[in-house]
Each structure stands twice: as structure tokens, then as C-alpha cells.
Protein backbone atom coordinates (compact mmCIF):
# COMPACT_ATOMS: atom_id res chain seq x y z
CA UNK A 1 28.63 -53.19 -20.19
CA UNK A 2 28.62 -52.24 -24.01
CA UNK A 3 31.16 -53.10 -26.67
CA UNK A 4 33.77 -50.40 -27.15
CA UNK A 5 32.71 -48.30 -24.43
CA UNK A 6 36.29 -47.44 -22.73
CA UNK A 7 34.96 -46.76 -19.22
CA UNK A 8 33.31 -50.35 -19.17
CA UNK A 9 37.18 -51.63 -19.47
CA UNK A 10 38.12 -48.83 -17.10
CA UNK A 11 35.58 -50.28 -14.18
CA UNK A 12 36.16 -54.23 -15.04
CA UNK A 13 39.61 -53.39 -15.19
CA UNK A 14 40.77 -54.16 -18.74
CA UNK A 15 41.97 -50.32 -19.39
CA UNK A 16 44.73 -48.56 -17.41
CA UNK A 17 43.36 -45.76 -14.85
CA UNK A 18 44.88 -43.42 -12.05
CA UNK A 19 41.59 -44.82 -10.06
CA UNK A 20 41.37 -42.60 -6.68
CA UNK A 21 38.20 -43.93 -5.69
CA UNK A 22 36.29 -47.04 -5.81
CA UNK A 23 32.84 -48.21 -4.14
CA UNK A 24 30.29 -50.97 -4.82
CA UNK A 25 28.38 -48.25 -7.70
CA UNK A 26 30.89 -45.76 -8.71
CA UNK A 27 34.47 -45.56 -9.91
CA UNK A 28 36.65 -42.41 -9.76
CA UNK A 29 39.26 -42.05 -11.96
CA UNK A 30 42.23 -38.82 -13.37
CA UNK A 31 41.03 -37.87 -16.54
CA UNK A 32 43.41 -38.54 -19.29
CA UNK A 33 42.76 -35.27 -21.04
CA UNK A 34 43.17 -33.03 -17.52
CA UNK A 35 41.76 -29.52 -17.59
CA UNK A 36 42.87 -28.28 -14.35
CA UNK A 37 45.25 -29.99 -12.13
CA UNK A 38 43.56 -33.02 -9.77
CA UNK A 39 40.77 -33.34 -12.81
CA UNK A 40 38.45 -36.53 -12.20
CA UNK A 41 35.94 -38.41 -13.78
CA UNK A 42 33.17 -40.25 -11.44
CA UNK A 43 31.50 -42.93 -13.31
CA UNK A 44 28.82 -45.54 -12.37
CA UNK A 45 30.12 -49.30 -12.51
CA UNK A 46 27.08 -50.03 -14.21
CA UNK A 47 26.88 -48.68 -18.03
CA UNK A 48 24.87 -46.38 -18.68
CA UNK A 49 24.86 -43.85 -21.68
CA UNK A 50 24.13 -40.75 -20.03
CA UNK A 51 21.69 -38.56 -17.62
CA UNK A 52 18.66 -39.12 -19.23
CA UNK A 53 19.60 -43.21 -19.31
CA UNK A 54 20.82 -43.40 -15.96
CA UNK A 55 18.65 -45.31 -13.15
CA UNK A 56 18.08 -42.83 -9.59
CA UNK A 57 20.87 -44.61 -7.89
CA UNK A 58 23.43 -44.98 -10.07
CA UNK A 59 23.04 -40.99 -10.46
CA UNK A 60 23.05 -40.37 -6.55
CA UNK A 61 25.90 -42.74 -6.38
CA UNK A 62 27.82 -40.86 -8.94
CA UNK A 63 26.67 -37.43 -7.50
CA UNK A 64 28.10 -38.62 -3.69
CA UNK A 65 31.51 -40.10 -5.10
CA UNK A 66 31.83 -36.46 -7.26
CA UNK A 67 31.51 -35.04 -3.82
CA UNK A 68 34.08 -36.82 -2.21
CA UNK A 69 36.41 -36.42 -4.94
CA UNK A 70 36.03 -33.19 -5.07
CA UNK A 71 36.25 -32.42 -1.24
CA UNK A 72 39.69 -34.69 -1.50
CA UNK A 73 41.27 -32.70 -4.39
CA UNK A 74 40.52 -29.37 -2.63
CA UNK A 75 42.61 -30.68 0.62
CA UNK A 76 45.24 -32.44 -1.26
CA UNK A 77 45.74 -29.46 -4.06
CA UNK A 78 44.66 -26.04 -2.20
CA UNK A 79 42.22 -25.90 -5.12
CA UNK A 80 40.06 -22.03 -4.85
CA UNK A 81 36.64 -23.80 -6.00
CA UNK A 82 35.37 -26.65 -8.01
CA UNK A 83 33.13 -26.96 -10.94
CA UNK A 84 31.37 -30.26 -11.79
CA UNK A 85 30.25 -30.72 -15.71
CA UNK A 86 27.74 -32.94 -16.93
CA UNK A 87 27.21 -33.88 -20.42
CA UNK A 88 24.86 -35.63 -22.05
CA UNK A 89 24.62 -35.86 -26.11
CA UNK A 90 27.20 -35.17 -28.50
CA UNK A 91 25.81 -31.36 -28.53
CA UNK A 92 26.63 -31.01 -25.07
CA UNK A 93 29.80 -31.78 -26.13
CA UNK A 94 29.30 -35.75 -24.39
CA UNK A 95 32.34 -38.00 -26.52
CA UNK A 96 32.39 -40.93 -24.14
CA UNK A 97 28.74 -42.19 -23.78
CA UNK A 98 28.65 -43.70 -20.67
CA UNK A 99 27.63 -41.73 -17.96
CA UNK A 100 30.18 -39.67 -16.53
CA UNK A 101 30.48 -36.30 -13.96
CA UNK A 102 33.82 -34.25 -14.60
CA UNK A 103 35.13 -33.21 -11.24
CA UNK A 104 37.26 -30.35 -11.81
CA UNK A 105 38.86 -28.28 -9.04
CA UNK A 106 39.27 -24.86 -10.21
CA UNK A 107 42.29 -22.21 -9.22
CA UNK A 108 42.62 -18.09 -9.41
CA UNK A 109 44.10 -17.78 -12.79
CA UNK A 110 44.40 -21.33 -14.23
CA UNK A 111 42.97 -19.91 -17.36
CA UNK A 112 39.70 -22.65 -17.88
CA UNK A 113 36.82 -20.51 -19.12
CA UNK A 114 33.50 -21.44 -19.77
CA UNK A 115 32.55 -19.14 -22.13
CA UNK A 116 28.47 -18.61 -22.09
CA UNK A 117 26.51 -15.66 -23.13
CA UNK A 118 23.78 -14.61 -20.81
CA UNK A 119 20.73 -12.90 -21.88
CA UNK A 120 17.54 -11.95 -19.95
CA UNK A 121 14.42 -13.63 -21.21
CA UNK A 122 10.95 -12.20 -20.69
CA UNK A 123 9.02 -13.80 -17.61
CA UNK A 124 5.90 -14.83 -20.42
CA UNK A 125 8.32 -16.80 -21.85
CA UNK A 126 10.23 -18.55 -18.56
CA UNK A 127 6.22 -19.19 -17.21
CA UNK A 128 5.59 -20.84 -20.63
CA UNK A 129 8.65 -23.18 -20.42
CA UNK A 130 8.35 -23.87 -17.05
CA UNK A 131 4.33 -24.80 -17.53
CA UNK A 132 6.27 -27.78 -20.65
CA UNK A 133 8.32 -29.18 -17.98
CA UNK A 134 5.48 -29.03 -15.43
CA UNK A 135 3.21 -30.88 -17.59
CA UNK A 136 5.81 -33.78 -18.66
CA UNK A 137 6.88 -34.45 -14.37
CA UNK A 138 3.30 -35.10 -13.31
């Protein structure tokens, strides 16, 4: 836990939540700020500040509780699709920094866009950037 960090109080339990899931890693709960209807956040119990921070099985933990979640609020709201949204850094648009995976089921016409403008980039370019994040995994 950190101070001030409102999904710490969420997990030990000294912040109200609409919790719809609970294991020994993760804790599911409605987002406050919904959306789409059934909206979710998945966090780890253990804080962490974000993707980059966050030890290998705290993230599969989150990832398998997102799945879950998401499979539930399909059933329970007739949802068309679901997107899950990951952010990490205040340019991502991250505002709570703990580690958290939005679980939002998606409908035909409930009016969420992601806006993103796609462009093609030249293959010299991709084989360059890919050769950067080649180098840093080995």
C-alpha cells in the first residue's frame, strides 16, 4: 500500500466499492465514473503504480480476473463486445496510479469512441523500431 492511493482503501476495505469480484491477487470493482453500462475496474491487491511497475503475477492475475469480469458482464448485460484499456502515465491519460485494467463492455450505438488516427508507416521505419525493442528484451 501507498498513502493516498484510493484503490489501496478500496482492496483493505477502508473506501466504499460495488466489488463484483474478489480473489487472493485481484479485486474487481464498478467504476465510479462508468463509461458504458457494467464498466469495471480489475486491480491487483498488491499496489503497484502501473504496467511497467507491476510484478508477472500480479499482471496475469489482473489480466484473468478482467476476463472473468468481462465474460460475466456480457451474460448479465447482453453487452455486443468488450474493450479492455490500460493506462499507464499521466499521458496515457493514467489518474489513479495504481495499477488498474478498465473492463468495459461495449454496445451497438452507446456512443463511446476512441478516437485514433491511423497512418501507414514505412516498413524501414517499423524494422528500425522493432530492432530498439529487440535489443532492450534480450
Amino acid at each position: 500500500m501507498t498513502d493516498a492511493c484510493v484503490f489501496c482503501d478500496i482492496v483493505a476495505g477502508r473506501a466504499p466499492a460495488s466489488i463484483v469480484h474478489e480473489d487472493d491477487r485481484t479485486v474487481a470493482f464498478m467504476d465510479i465514473f462508468p463509461l458504458t453500462r457494467g464498466h469495471a475496474l480489475v486491480v491487483p491487491r498488491a499496489h503497484c503504480r502501473d504496467l511497467l511497475d507491476a510484478p508477472v503475477d500480479d499482471l496475469l492475475a489482473v489480466t484473468r480476473s478482467a476476463q472473468a469480469v468481462a465474460r460475466a458482464a456480457v451474460e448479465a448485460f447482453g453487452a455486443d463486445g468488450v474493450n479492455l484499456l490500460q493506462a499507464t502515465g499521466a499521458v496515457a491519460f493514467q489518474t489513479v496510479f495504481h495499477l488498474h485494467l478498465h473492463v468495459l463492455p461495449r454496445y451497438t450505438g452507446d456512443g463511446l469512441r476512441l478516437v485514433v488516427e491511423r497512418r501507414p508507416a514505412q516498413r524501414t521505419v517499423l524494422e528500425e523500431q522493432a530492432g530498439e525493442i529487440r535489443a532492450r528484451l534480450s
